[in-house]
Protein backbone atom coordinates (compact mmCIF):
# COMPACT_ATOMS: atom_id res chain seq x y z
CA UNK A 1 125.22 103.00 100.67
CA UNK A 2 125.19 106.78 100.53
CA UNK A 3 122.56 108.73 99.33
CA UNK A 4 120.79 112.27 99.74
CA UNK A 5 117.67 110.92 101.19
CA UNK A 6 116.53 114.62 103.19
CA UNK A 7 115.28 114.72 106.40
CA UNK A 8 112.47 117.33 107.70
CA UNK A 9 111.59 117.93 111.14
CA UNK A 10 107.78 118.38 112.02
CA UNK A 11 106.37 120.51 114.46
CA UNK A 12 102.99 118.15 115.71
CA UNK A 13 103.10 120.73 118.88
CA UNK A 14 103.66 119.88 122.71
CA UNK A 15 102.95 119.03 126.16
CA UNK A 16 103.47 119.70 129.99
CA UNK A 17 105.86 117.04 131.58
CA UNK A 18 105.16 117.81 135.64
CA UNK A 19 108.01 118.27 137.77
CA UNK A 20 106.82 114.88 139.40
CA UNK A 21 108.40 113.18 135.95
CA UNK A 22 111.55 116.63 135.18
CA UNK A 23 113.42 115.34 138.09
CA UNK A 24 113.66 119.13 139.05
CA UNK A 25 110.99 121.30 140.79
CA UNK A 26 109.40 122.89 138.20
CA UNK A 27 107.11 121.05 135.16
CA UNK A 28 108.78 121.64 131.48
CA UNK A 29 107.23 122.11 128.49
CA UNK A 30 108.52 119.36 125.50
CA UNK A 31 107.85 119.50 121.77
CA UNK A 32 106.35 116.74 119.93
CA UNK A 33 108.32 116.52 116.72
CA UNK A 34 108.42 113.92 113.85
CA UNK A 35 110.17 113.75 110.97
CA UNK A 36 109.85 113.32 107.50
CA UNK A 37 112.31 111.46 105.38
CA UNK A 38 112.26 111.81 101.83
CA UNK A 39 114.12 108.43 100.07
CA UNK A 40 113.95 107.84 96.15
CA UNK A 41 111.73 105.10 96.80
CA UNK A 42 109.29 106.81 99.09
CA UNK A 43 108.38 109.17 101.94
CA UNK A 44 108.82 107.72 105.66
CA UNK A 45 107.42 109.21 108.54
CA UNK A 46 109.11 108.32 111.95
CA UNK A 47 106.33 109.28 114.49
CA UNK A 48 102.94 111.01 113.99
CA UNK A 49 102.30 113.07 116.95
CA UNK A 50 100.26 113.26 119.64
CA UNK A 51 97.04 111.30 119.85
CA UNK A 52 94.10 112.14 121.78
CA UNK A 53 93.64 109.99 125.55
CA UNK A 54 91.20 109.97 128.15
CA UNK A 55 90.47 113.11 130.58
CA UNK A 56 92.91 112.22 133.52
CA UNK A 57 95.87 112.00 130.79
CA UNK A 58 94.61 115.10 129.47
CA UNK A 59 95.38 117.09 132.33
CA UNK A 60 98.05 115.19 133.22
CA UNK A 61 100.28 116.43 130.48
CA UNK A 62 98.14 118.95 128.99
CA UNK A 63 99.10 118.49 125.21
CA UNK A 64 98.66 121.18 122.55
CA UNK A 65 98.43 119.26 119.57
CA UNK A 66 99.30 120.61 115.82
CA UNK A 67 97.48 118.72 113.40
CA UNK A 68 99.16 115.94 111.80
CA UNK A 69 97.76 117.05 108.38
CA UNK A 70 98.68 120.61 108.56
CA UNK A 71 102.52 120.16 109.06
CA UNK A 72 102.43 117.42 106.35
CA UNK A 73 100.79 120.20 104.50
CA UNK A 74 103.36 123.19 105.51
CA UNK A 75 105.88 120.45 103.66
CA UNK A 76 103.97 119.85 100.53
CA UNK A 77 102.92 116.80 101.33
CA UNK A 78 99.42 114.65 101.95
CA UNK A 79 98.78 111.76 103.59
CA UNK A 80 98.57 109.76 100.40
CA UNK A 81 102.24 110.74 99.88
CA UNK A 82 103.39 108.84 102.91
CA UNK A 83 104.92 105.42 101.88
CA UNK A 84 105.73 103.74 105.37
CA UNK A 85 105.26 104.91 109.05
CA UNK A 86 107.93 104.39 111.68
CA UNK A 87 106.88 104.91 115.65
CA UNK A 88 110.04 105.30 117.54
CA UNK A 89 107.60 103.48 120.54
CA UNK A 90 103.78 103.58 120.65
CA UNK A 91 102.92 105.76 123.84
CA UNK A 92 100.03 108.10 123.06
CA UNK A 93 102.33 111.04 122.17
CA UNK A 94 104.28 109.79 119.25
CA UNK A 95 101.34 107.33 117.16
CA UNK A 96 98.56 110.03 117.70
CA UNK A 97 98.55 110.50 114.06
CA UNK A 98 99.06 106.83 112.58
CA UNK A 99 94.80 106.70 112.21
CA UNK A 100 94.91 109.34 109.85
CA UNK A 101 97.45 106.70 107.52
CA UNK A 102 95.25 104.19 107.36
CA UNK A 103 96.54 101.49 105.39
CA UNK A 104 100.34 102.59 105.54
CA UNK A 105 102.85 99.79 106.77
CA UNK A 106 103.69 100.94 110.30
CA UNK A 107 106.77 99.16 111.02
CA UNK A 108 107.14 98.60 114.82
CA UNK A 109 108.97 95.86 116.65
CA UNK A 110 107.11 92.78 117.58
CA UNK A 111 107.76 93.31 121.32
CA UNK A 112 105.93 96.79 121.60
CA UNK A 113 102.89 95.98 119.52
CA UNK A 114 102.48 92.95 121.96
CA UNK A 115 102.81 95.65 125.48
CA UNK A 116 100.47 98.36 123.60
CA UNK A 117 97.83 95.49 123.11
CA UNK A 118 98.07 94.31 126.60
CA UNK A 119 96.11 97.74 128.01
CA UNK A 120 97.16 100.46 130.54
CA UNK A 121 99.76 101.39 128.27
CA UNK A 122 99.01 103.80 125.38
CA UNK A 123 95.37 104.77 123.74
CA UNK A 124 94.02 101.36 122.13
CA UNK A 125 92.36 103.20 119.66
CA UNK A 126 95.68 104.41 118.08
CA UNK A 127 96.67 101.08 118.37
CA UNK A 128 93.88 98.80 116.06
CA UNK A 129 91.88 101.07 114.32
CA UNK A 130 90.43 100.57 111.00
CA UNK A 131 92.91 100.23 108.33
CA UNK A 132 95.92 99.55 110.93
CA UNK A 133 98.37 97.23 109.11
CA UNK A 134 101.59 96.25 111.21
CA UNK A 135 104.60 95.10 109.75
CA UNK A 136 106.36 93.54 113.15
CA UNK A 137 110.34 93.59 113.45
CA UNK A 138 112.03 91.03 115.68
CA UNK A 139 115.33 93.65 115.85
CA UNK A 140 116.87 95.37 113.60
CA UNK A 141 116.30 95.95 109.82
CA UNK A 142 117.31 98.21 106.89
CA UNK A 143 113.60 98.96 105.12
CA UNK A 144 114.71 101.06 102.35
CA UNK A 145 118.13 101.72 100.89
CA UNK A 146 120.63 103.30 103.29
CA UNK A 147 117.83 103.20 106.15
CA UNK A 148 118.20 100.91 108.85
CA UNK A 149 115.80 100.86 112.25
CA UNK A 150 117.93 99.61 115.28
CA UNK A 151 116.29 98.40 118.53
CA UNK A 152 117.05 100.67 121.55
CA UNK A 153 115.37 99.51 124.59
CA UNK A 154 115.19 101.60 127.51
CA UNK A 155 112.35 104.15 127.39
CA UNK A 156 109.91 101.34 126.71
CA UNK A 157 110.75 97.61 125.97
CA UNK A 158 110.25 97.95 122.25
CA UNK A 159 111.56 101.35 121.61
CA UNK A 160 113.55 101.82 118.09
CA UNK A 161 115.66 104.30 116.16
CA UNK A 162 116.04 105.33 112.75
CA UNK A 163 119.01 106.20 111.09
CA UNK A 164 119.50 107.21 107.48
CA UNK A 165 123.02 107.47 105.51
CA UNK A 166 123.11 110.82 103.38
CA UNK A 167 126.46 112.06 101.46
CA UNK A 168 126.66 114.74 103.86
CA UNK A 169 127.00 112.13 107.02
CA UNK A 170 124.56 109.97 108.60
CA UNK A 171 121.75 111.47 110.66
CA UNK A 172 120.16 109.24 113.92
CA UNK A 173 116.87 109.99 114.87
CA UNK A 174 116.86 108.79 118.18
CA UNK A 175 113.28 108.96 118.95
CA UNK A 176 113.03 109.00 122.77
CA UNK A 177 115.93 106.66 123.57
CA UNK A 178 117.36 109.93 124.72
CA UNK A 179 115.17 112.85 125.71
CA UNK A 180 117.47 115.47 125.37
CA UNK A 181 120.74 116.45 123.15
CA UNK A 182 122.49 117.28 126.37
CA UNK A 183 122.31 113.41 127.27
CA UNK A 184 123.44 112.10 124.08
CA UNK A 185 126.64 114.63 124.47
CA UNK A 186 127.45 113.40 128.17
CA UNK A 187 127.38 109.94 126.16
CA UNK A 188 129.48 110.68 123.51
CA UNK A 189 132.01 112.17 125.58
CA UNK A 190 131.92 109.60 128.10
CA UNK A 191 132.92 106.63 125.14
CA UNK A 192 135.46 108.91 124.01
CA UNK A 193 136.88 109.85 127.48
CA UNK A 194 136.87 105.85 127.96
CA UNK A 195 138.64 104.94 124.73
CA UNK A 196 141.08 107.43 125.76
CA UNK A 197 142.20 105.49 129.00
CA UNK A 198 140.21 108.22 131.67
CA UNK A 199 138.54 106.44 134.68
CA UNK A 200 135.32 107.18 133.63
CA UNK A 201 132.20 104.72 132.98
CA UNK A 202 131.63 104.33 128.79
CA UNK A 203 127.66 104.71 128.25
CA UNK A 204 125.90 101.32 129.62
CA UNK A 205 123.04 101.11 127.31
CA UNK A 206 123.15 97.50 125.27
CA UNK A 207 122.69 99.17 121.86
CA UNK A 208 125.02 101.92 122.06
CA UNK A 209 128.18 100.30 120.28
CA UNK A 210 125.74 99.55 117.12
CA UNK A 211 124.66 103.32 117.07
CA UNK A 212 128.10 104.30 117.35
CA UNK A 213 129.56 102.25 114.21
CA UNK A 214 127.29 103.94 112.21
CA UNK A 215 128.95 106.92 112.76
CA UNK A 216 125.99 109.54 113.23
CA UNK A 217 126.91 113.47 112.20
CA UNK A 218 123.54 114.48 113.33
CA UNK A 219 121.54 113.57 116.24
CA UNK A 220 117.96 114.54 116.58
CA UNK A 221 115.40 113.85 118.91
CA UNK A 222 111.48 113.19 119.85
CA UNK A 223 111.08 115.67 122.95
CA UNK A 224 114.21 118.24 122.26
CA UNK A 225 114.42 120.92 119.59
CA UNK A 226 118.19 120.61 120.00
CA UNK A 227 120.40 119.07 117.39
CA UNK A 228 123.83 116.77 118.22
CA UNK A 229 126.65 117.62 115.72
CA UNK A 230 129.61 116.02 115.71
CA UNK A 231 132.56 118.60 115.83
CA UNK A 232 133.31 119.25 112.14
CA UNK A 233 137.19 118.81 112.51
CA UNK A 234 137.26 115.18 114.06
CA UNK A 235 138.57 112.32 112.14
């Protein structure tokens, strides 16, 4: 079902990836960004930023964090307002502000709750901290009207996307099953290319063919400012 459910990036600030993890020479500095859905039956949030860790992560990445509460603010909105809380995967950078919804379904799949309690793997006290209240997914699962979340595997075990149907086109936000645009494109072009008989590979990721009958207009991701658009004049 269409709707005009709006979606609103959020700024939660960013980090140093080191060239050790770029696959280049030189580190790279990546935003943290949420967003903010707005639905007639509620707000979502799909990822709350990044979370505080212990002193060797710190330097690691070096993370320059915007409060979670201030760019909920910028968009007229409090934590109160929030209705349910989506983490695209549970790694330190993308549940840092879930603590600060205490009490808020966090809707996460089953598979990624169980890694993030097993240690080593995020911050455990973004994981169960007071208030935390998990509703577990065992795949995928439309929570509100015209928004479905859809398993993608790949960046960690559990990883999900969300994607919400608007009049103008549905919008996929991808989370981190890509981490840039660019790589999404190379994707896109590559099922096309295939469909159209060239001796190419088609993308080899299990989940792609579901993202793809959804038809998504807009792309948007967790670590790239960028913004996929399908071309205007395709059929």
């Amino acid at each position: 079902m269409a709707n005009d459910t709006a979606v609103r990036r959020l700024d939660l600030g960013y980090f140093i990836r080191p060239a050790s993890e770029t696959g280049g020479p030189l580190p790279r500095a990546e935003p943290a960004l949420a967003y903010l859905v707005r639905h007639a039956q509620g707000l979502l949030l799909f990822d709350t930023g990044i979370g505080h860790a212990d002193p060797e992560t710190e330097a690691h990445y070096r993370p320059r964090r915007r409060a979670l509460r201030d760019a909920l603010a910028a968009a007229g909105v409090t934590p109160s307002d929030i209705s349910l809380v989506v983490n695209c995967h549970l790694h330190f950078d993308h549940c840092g502000g879930n603590p600060l919804l205490s009490g808020k379904p966090i809707l996460v799949q089953q598979v990624e709750l169980a890694t993030a309690r097993r240690g080593d793997y995020t911050v455990d006290a973004l994981i169960d901290f007071p208030g935390a209240r998990y509703e577990e997914l065992a795949g995928e699962a439309e929570v509100l009207p015209g928004i479905w979340i859809v398993p993608t595997p790949g960046h960690t075990e559990g990883h999900q996307s969300l994607v919400v149907r608007r009049d103008d086109g549905t919008v996929l936000l991808a989370g981190q099953a890509y981490d840039r645009a660019s790589d999404f494109a190379t994707d896109h072009l590559a099922q096309r290319a295939a469909q159209d008989g060239a001796d190419v590979p088609p993308p080899t990721h299990p989940w792609w063919d579901r993202l793809a009958r959804f038809d998504p207009r807009r792309v948007l991701f967790a670590h790239d400012g960028a913004l996929w658009e399908a071309p205007n004049d395709r059929p």
